[in-house]
N, C-alpha and C. Protein backbone atom coordinates (compact mmCIF):
# COMPACT_ATOMS: atom_id res chain seq x y z
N UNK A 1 122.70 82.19 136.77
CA UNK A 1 121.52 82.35 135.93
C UNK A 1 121.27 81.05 135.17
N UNK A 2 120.24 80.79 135.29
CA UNK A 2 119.91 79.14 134.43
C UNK A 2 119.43 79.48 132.96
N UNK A 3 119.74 78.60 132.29
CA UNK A 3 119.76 78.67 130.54
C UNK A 3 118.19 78.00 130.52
N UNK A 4 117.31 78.86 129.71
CA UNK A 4 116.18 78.50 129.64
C UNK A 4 116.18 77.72 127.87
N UNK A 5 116.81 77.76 127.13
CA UNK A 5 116.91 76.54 126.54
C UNK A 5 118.23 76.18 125.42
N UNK A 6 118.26 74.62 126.27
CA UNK A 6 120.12 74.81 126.18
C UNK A 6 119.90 74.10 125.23
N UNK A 7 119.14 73.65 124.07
CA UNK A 7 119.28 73.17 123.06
C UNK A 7 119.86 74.28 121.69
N UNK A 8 118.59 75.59 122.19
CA UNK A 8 119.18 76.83 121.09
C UNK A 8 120.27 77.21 121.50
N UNK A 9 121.10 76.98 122.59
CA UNK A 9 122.46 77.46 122.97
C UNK A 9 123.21 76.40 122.28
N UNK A 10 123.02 75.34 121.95
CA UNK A 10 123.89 74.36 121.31
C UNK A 10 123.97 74.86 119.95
N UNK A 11 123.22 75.15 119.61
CA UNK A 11 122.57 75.55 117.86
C UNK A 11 123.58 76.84 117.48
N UNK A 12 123.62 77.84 118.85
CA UNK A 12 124.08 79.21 118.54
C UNK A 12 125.34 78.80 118.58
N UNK A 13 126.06 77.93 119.58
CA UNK A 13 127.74 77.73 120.02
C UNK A 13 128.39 77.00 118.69
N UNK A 14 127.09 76.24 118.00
CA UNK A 14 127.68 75.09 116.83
C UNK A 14 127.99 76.42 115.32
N UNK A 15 127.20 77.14 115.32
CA UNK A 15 126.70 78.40 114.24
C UNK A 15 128.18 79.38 114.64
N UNK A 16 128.59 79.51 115.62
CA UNK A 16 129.55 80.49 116.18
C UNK A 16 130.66 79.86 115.63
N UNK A 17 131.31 78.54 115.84
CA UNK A 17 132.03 78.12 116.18
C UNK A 17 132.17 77.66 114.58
N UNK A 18 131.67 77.67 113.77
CA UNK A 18 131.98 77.28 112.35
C UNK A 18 132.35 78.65 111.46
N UNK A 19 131.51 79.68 111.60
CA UNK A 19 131.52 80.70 111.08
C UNK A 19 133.01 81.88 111.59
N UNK A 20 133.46 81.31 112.84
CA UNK A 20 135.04 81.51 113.27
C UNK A 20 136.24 80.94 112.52
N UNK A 21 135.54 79.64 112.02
CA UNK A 21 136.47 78.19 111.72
C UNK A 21 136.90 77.23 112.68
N UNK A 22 136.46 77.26 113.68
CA UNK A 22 137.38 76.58 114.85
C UNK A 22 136.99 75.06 114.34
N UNK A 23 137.59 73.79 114.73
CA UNK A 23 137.70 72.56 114.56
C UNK A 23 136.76 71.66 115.56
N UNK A 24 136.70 72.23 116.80
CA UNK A 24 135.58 71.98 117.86
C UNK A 24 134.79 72.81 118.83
N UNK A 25 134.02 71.62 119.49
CA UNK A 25 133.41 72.68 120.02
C UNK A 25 132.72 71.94 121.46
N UNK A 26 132.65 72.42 122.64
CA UNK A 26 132.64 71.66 123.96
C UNK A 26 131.40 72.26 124.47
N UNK A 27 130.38 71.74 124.72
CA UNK A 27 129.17 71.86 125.15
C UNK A 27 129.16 70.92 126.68
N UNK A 28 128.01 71.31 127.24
CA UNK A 28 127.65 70.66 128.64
C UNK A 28 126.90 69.58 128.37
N UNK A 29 126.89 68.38 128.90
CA UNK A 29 126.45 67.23 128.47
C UNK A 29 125.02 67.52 128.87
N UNK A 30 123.90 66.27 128.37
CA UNK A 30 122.74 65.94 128.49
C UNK A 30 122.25 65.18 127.78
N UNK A 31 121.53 63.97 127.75
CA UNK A 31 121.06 62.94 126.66
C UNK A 31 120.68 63.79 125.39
N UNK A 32 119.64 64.84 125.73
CA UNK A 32 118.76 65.12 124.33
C UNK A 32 120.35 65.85 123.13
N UNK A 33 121.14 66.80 124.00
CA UNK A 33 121.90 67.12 123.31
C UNK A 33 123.07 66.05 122.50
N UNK A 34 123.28 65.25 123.21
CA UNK A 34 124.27 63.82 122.41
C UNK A 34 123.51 62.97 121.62
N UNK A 35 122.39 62.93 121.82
CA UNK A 35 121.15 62.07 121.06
C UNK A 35 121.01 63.11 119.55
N UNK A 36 121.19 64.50 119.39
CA UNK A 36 121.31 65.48 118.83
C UNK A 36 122.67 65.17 117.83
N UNK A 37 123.43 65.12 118.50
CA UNK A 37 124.84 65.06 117.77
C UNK A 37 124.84 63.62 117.12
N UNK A 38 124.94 62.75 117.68
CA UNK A 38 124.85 61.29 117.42
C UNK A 38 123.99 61.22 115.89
N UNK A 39 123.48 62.00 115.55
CA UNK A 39 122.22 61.82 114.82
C UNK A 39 122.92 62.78 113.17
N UNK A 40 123.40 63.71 113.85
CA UNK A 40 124.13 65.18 113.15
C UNK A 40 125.66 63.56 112.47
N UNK A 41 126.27 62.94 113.49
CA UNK A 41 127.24 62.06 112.98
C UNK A 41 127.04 61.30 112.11
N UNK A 42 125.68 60.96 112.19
CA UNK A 42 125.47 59.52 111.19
C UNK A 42 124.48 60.01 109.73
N UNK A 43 124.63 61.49 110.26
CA UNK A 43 124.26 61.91 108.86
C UNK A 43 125.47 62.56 108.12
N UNK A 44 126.41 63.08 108.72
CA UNK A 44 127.51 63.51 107.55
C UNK A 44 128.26 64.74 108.04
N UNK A 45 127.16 65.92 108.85
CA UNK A 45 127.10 66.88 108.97
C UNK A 45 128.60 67.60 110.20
N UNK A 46 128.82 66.32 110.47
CA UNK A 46 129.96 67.31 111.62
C UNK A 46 130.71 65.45 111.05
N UNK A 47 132.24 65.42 112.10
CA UNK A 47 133.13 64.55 111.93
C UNK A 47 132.86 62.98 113.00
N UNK A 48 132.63 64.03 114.20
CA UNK A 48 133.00 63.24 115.71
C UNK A 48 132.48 63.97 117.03
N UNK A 49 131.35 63.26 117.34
CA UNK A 49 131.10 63.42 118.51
C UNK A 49 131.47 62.76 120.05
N UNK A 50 131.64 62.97 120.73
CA UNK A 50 132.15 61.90 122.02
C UNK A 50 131.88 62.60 123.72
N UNK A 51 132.04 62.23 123.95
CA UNK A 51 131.66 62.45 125.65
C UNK A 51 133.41 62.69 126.41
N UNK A 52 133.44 63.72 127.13
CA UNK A 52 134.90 63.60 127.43
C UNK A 52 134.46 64.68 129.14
N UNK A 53 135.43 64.26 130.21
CA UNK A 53 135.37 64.50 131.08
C UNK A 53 134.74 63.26 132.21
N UNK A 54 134.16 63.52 133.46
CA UNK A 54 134.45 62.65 134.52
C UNK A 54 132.63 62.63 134.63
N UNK A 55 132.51 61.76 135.92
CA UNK A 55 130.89 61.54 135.02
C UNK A 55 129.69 62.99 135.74
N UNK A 56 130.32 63.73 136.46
CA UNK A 56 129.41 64.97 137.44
C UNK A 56 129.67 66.22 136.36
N UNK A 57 130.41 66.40 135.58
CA UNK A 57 131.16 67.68 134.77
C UNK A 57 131.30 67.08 133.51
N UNK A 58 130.87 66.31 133.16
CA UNK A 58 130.82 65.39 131.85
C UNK A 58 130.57 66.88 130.69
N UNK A 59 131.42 66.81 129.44
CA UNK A 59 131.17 67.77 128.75
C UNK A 59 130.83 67.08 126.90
N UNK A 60 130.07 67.38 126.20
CA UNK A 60 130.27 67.05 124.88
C UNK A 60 131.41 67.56 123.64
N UNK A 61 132.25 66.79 123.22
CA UNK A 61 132.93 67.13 122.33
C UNK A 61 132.57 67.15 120.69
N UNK A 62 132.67 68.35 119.55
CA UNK A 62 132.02 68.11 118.84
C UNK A 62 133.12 68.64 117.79
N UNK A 63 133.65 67.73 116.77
CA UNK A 63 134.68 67.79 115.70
C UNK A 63 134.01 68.48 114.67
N UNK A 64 133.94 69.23 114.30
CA UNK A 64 133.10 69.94 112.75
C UNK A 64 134.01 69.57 112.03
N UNK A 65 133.04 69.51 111.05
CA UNK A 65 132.93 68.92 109.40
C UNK A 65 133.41 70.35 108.44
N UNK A 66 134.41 70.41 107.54
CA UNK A 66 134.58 71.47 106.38
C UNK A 66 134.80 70.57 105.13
N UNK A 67 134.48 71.48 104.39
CA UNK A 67 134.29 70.94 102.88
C UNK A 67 134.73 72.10 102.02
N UNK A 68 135.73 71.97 101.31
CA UNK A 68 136.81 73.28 100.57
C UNK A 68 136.82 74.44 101.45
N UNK A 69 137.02 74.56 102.83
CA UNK A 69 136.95 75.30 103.94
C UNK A 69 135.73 76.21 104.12
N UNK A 70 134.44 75.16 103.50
CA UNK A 70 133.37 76.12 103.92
C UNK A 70 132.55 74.62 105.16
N UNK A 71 131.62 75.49 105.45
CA UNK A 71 131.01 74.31 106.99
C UNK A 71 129.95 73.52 105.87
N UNK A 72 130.06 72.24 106.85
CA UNK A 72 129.19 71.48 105.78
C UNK A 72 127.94 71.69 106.48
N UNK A 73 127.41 72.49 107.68
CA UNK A 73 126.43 72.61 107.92
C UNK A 73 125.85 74.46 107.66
N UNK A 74 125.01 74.33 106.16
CA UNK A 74 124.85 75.51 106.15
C UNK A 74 123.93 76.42 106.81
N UNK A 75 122.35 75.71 107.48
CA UNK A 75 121.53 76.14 108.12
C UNK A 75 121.06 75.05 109.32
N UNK A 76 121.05 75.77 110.08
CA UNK A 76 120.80 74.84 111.76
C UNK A 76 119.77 75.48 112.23
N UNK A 77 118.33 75.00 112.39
CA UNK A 77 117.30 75.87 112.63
C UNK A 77 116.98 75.03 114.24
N UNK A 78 116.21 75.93 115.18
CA UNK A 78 115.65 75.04 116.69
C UNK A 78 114.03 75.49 115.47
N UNK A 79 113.47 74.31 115.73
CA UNK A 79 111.84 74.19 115.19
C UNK A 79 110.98 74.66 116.51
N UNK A 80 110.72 73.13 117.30
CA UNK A 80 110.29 73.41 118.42
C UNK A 80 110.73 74.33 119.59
N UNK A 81 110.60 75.35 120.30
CA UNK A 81 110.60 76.21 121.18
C UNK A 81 110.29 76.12 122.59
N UNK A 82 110.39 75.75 123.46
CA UNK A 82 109.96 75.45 124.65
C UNK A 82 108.28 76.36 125.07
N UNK A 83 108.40 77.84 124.54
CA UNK A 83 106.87 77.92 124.12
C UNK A 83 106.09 77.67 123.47
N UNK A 84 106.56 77.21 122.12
CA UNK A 84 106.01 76.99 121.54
C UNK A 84 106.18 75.60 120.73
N UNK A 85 105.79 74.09 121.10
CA UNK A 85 106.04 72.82 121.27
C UNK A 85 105.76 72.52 119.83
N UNK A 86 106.19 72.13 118.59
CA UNK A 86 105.65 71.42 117.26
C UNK A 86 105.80 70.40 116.96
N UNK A 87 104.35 69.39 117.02
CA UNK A 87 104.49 67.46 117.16
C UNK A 87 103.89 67.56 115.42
N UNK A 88 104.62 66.57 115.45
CA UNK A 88 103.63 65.67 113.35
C UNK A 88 103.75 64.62 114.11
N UNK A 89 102.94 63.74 112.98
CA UNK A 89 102.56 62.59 113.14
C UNK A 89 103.41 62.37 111.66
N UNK A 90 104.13 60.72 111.78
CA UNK A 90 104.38 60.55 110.61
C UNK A 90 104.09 61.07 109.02
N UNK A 91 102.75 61.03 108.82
CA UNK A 91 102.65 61.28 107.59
C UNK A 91 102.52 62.87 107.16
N UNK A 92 102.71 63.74 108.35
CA UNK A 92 102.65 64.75 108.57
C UNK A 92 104.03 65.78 108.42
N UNK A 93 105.11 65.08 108.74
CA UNK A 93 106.40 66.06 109.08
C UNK A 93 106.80 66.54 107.33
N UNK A 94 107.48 67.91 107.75
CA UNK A 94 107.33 68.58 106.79
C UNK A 94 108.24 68.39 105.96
N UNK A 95 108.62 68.42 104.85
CA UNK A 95 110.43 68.16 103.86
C UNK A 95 111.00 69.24 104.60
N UNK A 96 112.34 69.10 104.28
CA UNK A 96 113.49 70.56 104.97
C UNK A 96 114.13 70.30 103.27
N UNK A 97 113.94 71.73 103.14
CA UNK A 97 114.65 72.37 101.79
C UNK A 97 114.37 71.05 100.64
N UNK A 98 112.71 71.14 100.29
CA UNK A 98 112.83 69.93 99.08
C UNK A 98 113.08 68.99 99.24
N UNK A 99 113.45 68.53 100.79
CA UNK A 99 114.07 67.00 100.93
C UNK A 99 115.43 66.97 100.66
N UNK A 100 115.94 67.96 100.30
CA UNK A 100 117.79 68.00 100.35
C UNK A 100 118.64 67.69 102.21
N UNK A 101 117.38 68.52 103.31
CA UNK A 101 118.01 68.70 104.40
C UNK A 101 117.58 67.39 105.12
N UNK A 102 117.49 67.87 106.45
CA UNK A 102 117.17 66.57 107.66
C UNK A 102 116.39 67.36 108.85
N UNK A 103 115.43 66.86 109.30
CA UNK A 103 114.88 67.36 110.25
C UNK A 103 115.32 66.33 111.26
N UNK A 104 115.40 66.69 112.52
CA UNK A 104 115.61 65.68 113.48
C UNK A 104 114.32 65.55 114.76
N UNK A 105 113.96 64.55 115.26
CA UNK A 105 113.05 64.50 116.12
C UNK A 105 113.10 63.80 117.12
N UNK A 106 112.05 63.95 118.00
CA UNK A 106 112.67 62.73 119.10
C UNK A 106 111.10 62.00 119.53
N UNK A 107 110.92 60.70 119.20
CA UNK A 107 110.24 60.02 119.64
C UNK A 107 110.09 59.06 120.68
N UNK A 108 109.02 57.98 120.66
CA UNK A 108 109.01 57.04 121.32
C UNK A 108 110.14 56.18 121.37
N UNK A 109 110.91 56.11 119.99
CA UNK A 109 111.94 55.17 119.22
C UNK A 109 113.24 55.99 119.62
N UNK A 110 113.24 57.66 120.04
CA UNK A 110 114.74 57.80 120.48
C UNK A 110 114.58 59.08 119.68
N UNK A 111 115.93 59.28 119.55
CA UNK A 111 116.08 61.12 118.51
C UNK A 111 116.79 60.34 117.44
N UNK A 112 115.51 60.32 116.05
CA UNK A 112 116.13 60.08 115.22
C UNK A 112 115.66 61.19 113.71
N UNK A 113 115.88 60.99 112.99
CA UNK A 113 115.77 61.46 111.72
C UNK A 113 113.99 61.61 111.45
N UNK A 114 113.46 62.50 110.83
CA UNK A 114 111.97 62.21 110.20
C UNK A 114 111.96 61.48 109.06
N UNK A 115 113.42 60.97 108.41
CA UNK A 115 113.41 59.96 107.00
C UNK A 115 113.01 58.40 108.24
N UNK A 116 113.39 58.17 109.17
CA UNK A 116 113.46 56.95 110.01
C UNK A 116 112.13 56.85 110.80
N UNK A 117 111.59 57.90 111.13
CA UNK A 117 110.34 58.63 111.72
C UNK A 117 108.91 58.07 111.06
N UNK A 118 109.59 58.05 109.28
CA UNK A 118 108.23 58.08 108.42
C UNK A 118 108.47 56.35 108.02
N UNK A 119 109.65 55.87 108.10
CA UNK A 119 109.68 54.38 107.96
C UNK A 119 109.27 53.61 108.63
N UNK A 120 109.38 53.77 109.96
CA UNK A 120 108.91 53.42 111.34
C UNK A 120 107.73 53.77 111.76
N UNK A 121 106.64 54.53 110.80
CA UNK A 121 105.83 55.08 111.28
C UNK A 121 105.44 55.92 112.51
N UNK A 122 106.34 56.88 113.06
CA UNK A 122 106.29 57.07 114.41
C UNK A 122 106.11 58.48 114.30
N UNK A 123 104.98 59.52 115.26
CA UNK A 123 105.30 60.72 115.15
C UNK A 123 106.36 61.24 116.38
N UNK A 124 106.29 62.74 116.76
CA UNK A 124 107.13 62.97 117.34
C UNK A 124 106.75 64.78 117.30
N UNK A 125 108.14 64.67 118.48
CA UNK A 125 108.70 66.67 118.46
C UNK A 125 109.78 66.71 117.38
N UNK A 126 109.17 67.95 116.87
CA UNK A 126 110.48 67.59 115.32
C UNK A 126 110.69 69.61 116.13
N UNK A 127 112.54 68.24 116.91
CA UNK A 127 113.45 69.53 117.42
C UNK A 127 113.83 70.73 116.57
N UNK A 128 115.06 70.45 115.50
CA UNK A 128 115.49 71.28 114.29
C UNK A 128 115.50 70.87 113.16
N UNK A 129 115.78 71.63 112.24
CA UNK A 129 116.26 71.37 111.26
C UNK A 129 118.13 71.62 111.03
N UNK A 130 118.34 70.85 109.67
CA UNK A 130 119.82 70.88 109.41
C UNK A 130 119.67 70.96 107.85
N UNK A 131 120.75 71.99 107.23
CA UNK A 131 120.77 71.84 105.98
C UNK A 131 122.12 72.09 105.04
């Protein structure tokens, strides 16, 4: 059976896998999803992301982040939907929680942040949110 969208399966396995406690978590590779994590790393939100396995079965490895043994990621939202597609234009993308959170997007420039989005002037698909 084929996964009709393996981004909210990343979202649900990352949400599962914290709320258990486990320390990682092994997903099936794909650019948008490591472009995802990569992004989740350089904001704070998990430890260590990396690529592990051979290059046909290639899998993502993902170290979560705790903070006094609670997850430092408290809300992980999918925005865009495969039915239902949501683009801004720079001056357009919305705050996540007051500007406390991070929305992530993926543009012309790559999957980066909507704080990097609105510096760069660039719009985009604004994938999830993180908070």
């Amino acid at each position: 059976m084929s996964m009709q969208d393996p981004i909210s399966d990343m979202i649900a396995r990352v949400k599962n896998a914290q709320s258990r406690g486990h320390k990682e978590v092994l997903l099936d590779s794909s650019k948008i999803k490591f472009g995802i994590c990569k992004v989740l790393e350089s904001e704070g939100y998990i430890k260590k992301v990396e690529l592990v396995g051979e290059q046909p079965k290639q899998e993502i490895k993902i170290t979560l982040k705790y903070f006094e043994d609670l997850p430092v990621i408290k809300e992980f939202d999918r925005a865009s939907k495969p039915g239902l597609r949501k683009y801004f234009s720079f001056d357009q993308i919305p705050p996540v929680k007051g500007g406390l959170g991070t929305a992530i997007m993926t543009t012309s420039k790559g999957i980066i942040t909507s704080d990097q989005a609105k510096k760069e002037k660039v719009g985009g698909e604004l994938i999830c949110t993180v908070f």
